[in-house]
C-alpha atoms as a PDB file:
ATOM      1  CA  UNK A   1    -108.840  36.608  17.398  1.00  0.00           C
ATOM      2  CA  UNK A   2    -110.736  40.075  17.977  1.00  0.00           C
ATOM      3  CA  UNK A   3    -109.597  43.121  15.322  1.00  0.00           C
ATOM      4  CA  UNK A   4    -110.240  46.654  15.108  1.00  0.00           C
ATOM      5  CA  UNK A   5    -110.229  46.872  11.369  1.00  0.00           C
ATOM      6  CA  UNK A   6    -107.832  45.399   9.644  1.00  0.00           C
ATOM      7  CA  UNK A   7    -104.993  45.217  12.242  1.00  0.00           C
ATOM      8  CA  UNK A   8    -105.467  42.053  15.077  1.00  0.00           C
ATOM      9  CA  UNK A   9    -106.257  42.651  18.772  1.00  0.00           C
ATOM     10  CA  UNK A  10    -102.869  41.239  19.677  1.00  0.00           C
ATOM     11  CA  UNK A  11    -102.104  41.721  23.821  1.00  0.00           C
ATOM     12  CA  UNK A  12     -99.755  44.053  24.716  1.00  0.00           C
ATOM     13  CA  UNK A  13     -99.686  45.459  20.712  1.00  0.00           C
ATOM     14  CA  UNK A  14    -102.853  47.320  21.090  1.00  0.00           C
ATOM     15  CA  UNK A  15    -104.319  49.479  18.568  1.00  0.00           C
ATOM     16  CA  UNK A  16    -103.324  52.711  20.166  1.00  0.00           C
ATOM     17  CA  UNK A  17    -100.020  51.790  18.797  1.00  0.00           C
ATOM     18  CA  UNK A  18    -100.476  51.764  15.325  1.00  0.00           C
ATOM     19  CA  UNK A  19    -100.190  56.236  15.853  1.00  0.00           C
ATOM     20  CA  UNK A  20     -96.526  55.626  16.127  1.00  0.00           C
ATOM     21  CA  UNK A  21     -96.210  53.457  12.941  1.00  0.00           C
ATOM     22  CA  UNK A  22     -95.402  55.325   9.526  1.00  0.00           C
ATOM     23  CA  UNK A  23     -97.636  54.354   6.744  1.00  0.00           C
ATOM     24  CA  UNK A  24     -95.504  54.274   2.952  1.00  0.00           C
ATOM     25  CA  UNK A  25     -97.176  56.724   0.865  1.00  0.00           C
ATOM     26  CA  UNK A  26     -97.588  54.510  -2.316  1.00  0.00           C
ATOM     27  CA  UNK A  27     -98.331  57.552  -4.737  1.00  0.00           C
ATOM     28  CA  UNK A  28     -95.989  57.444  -7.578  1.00  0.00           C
ATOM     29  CA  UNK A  29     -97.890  61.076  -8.932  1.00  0.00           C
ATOM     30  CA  UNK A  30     -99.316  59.311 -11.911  1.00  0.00           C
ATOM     31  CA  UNK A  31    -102.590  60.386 -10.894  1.00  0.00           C
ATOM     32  CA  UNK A  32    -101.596  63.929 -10.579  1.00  0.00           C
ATOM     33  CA  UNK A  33     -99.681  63.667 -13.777  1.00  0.00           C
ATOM     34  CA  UNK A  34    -102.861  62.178 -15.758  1.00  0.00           C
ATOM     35  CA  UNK A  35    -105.177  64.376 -14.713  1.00  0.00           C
ATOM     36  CA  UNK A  36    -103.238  68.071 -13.916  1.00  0.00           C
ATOM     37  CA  UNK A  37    -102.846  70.578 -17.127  1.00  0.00           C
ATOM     38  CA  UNK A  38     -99.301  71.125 -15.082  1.00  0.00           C
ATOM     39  CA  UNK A  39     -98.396  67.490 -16.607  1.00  0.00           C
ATOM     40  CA  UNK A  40    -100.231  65.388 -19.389  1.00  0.00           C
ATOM     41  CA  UNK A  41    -103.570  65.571 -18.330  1.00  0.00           C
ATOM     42  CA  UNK A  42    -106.486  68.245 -19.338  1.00  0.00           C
ATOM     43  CA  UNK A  43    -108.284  69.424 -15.826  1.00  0.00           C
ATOM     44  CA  UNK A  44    -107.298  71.964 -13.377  1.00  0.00           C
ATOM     45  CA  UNK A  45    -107.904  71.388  -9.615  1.00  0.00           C
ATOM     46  CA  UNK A  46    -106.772  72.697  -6.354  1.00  0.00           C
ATOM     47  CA  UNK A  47    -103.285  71.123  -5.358  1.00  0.00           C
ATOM     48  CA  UNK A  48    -104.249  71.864  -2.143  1.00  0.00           C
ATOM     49  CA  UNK A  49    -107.155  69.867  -2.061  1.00  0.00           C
ATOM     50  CA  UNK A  50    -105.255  66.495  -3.727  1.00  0.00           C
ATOM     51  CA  UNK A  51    -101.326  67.204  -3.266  1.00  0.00           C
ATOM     52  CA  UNK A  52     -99.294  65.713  -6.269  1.00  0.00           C
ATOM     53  CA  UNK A  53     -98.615  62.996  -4.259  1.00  0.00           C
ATOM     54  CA  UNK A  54    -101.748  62.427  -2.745  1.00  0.00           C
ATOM     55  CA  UNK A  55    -102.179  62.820   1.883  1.00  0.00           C
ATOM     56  CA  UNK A  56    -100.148  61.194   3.825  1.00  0.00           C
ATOM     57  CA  UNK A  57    -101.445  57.773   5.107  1.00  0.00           C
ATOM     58  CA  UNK A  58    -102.638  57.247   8.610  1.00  0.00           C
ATOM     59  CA  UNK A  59    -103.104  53.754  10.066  1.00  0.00           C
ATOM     60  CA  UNK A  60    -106.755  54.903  10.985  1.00  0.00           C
ATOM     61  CA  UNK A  61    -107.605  56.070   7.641  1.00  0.00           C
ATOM     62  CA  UNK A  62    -106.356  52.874   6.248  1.00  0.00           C
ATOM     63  CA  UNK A  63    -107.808  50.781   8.983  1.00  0.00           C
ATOM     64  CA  UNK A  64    -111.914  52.720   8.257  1.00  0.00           C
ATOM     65  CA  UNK A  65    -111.199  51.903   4.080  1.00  0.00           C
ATOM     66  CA  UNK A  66    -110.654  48.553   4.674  1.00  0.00           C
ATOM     67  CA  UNK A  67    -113.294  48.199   7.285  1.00  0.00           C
ATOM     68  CA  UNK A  68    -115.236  49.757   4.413  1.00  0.00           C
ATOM     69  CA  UNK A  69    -114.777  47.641   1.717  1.00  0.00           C
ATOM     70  CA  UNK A  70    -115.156  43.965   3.806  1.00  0.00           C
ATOM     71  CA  UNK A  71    -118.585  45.629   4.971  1.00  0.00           C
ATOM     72  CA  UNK A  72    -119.300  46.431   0.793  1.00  0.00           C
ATOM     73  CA  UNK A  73    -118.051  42.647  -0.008  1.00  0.00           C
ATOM     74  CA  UNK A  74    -120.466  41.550   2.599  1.00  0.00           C
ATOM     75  CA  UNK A  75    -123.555  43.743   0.886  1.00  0.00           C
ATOM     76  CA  UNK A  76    -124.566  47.301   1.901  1.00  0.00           C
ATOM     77  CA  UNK A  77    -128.215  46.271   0.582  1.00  0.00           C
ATOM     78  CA  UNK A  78    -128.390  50.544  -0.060  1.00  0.00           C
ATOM     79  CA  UNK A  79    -132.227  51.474  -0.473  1.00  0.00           C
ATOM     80  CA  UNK A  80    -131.554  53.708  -3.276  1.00  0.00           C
ATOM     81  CA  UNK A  81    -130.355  54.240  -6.980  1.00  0.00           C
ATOM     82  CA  UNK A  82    -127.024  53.996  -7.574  1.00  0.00           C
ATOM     83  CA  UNK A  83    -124.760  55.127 -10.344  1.00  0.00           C
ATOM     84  CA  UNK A  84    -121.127  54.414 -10.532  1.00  0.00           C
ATOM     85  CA  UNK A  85    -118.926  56.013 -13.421  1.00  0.00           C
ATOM     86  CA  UNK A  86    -115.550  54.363 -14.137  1.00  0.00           C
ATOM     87  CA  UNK A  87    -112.873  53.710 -16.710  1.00  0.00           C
ATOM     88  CA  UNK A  88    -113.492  51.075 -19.058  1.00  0.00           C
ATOM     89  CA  UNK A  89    -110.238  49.791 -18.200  1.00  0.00           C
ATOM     90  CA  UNK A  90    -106.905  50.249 -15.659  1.00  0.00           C
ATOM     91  CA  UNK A  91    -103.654  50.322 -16.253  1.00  0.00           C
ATOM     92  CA  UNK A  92    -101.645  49.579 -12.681  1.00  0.00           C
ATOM     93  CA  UNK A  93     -97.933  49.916 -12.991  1.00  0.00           C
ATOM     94  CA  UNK A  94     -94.811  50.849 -11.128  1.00  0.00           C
ATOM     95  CA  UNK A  95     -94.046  53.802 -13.767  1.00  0.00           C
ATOM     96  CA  UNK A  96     -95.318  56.183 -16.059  1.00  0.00           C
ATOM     97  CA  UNK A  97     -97.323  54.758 -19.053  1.00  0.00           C
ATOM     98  CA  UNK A  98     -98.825  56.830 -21.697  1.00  0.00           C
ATOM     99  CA  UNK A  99    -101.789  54.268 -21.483  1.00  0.00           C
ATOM    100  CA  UNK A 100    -102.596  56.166 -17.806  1.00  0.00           C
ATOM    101  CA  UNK A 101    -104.049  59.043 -19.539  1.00  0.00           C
ATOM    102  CA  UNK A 102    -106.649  57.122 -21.163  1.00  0.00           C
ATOM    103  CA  UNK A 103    -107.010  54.554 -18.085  1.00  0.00           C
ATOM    104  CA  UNK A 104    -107.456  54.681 -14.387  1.00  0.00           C
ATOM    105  CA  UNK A 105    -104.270  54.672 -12.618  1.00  0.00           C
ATOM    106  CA  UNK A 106    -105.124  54.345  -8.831  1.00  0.00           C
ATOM    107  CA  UNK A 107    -108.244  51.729  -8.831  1.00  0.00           C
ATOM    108  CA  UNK A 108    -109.096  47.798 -11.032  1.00  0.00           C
ATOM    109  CA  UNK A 109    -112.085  49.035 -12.282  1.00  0.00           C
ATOM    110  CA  UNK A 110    -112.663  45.016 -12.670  1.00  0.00           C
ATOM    111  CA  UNK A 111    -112.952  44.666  -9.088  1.00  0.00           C
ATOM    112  CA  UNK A 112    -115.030  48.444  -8.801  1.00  0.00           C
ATOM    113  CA  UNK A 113    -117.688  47.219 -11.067  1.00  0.00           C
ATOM    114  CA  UNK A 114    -117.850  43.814  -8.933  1.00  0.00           C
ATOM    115  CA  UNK A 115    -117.576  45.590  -5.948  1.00  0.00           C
ATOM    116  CA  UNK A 116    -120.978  48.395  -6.862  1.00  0.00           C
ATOM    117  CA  UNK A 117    -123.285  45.431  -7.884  1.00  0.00           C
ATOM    118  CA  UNK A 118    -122.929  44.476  -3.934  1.00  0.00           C
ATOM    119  CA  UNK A 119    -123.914  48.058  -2.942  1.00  0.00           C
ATOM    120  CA  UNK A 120    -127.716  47.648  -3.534  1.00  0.00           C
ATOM    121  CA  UNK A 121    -130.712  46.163  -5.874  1.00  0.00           C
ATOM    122  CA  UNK A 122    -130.921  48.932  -8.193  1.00  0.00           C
ATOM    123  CA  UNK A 123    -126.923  49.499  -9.289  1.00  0.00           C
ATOM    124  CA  UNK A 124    -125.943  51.240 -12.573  1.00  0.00           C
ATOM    125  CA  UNK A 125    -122.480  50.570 -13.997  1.00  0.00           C
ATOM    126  CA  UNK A 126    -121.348  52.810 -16.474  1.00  0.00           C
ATOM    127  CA  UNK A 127    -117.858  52.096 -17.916  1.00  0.00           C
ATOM    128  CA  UNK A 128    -116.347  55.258 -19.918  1.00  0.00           C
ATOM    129  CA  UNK A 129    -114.098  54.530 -22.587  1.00  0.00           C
ATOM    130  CA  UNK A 130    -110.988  56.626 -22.087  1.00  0.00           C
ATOM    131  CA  UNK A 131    -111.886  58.233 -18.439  1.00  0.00           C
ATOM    132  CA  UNK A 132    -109.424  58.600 -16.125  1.00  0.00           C
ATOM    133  CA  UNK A 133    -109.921  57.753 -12.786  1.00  0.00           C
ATOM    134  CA  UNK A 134    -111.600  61.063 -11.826  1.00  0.00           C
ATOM    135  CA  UNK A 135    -113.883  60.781 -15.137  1.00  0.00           C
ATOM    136  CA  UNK A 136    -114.782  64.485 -14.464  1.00  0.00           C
ATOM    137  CA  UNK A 137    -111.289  65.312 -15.032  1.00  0.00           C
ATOM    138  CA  UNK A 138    -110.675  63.564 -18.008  1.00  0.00           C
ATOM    139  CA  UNK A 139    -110.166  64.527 -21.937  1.00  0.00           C
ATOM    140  CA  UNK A 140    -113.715  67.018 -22.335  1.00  0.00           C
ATOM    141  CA  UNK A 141    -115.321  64.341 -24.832  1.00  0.00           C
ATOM    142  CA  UNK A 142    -115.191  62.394 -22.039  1.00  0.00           C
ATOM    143  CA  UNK A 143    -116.572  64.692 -19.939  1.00  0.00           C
ATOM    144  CA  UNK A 144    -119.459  65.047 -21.841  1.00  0.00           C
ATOM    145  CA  UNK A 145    -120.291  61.138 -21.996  1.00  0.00           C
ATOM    146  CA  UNK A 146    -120.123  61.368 -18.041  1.00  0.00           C
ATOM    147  CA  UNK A 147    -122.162  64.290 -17.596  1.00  0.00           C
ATOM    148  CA  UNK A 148    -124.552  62.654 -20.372  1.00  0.00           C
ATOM    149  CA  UNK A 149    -124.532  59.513 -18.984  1.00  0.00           C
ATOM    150  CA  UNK A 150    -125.388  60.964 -15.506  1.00  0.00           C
ATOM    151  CA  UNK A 151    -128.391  62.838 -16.735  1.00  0.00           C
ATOM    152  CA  UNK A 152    -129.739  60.313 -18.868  1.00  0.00           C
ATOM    153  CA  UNK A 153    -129.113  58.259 -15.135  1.00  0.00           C
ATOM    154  CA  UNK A 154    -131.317  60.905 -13.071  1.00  0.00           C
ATOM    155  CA  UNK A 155    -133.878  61.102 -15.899  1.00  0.00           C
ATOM    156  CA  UNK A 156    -134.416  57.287 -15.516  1.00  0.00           C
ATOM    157  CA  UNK A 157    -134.698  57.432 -11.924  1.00  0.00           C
ATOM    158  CA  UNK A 158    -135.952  60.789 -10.886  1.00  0.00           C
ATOM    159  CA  UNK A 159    -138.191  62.034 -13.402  1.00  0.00           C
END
């Protein structure tokens, strides 16, 4: 059976249909809450930019990351350095831990660090203790590991 995406070709259900169907927003605001100095978290960013409870979903947004990550399962074979910063560990739950502000709350960084040793030949996985899920807007020692990490990255590659 043909599919655009993730959603099957099924007659008379085409894909132009899927603009009338609501998408549940899944975004409990523990990312917001982890990272925003208006909660428990240490970083300031523009609300408008990342609402507390993230953008609405679309079925076409969803549809392109899924699309995206069966084409990264399959191997992207990239032709370049890569460096991907995450959280040394996740903490996924239905509601509010303490634990999420020392922990990625929206991804398994398990399955990320899988997931980047498919993106190319020359993949650099560097797991942060303590980072949130945006490491840049974590505690500011851990900050400073990312930033240090990412330097001593480009140093190795690009000097």
């Amino acid at each position: 059976m043909p599919t655009h995406g993730w959603v099957p070709d099924i007659p008379g259900r085409g894909v132009e249909r899927l603009a009338l169907v609501d998408v549940p927003t899944v975004d409990l605001g523990f990312y917001t809450r982890s990272v925003s100095s208006r909660f428990d978290g240490v970083g300031d960013y523009n609300d408008q930019r990342r609402p507390e409870h993230g953008f609405p979903l679309h079925p076409a947004w969803l549809s392109a990351i899924l699309a995206g990550h069966a084409k990264v399962a399959l191997g992207l074979h990239i032709d370049a350095a890569v460096l991907t910063l995450l959280s040394w560990k996740s903490t996924l739950l239905p509601r509010w831990n303490t634990m999420m502000l020392t922990s990625d709350a929206a991804l398994d960084v398990e399955q990320v660090a899988q997931s980047a040793l498919r993106l190319g030949n020359a993949v650099t996985v560097v797991r942060l203790e303590s980072a949130l899920h945006d490491a840049t807007l974590s505690a500011q020692d851990v900050r400073e590991r990312a930033f240090a990490e990412t330097t001593r990255w480009l140093l190795g590659y690009f000097r």
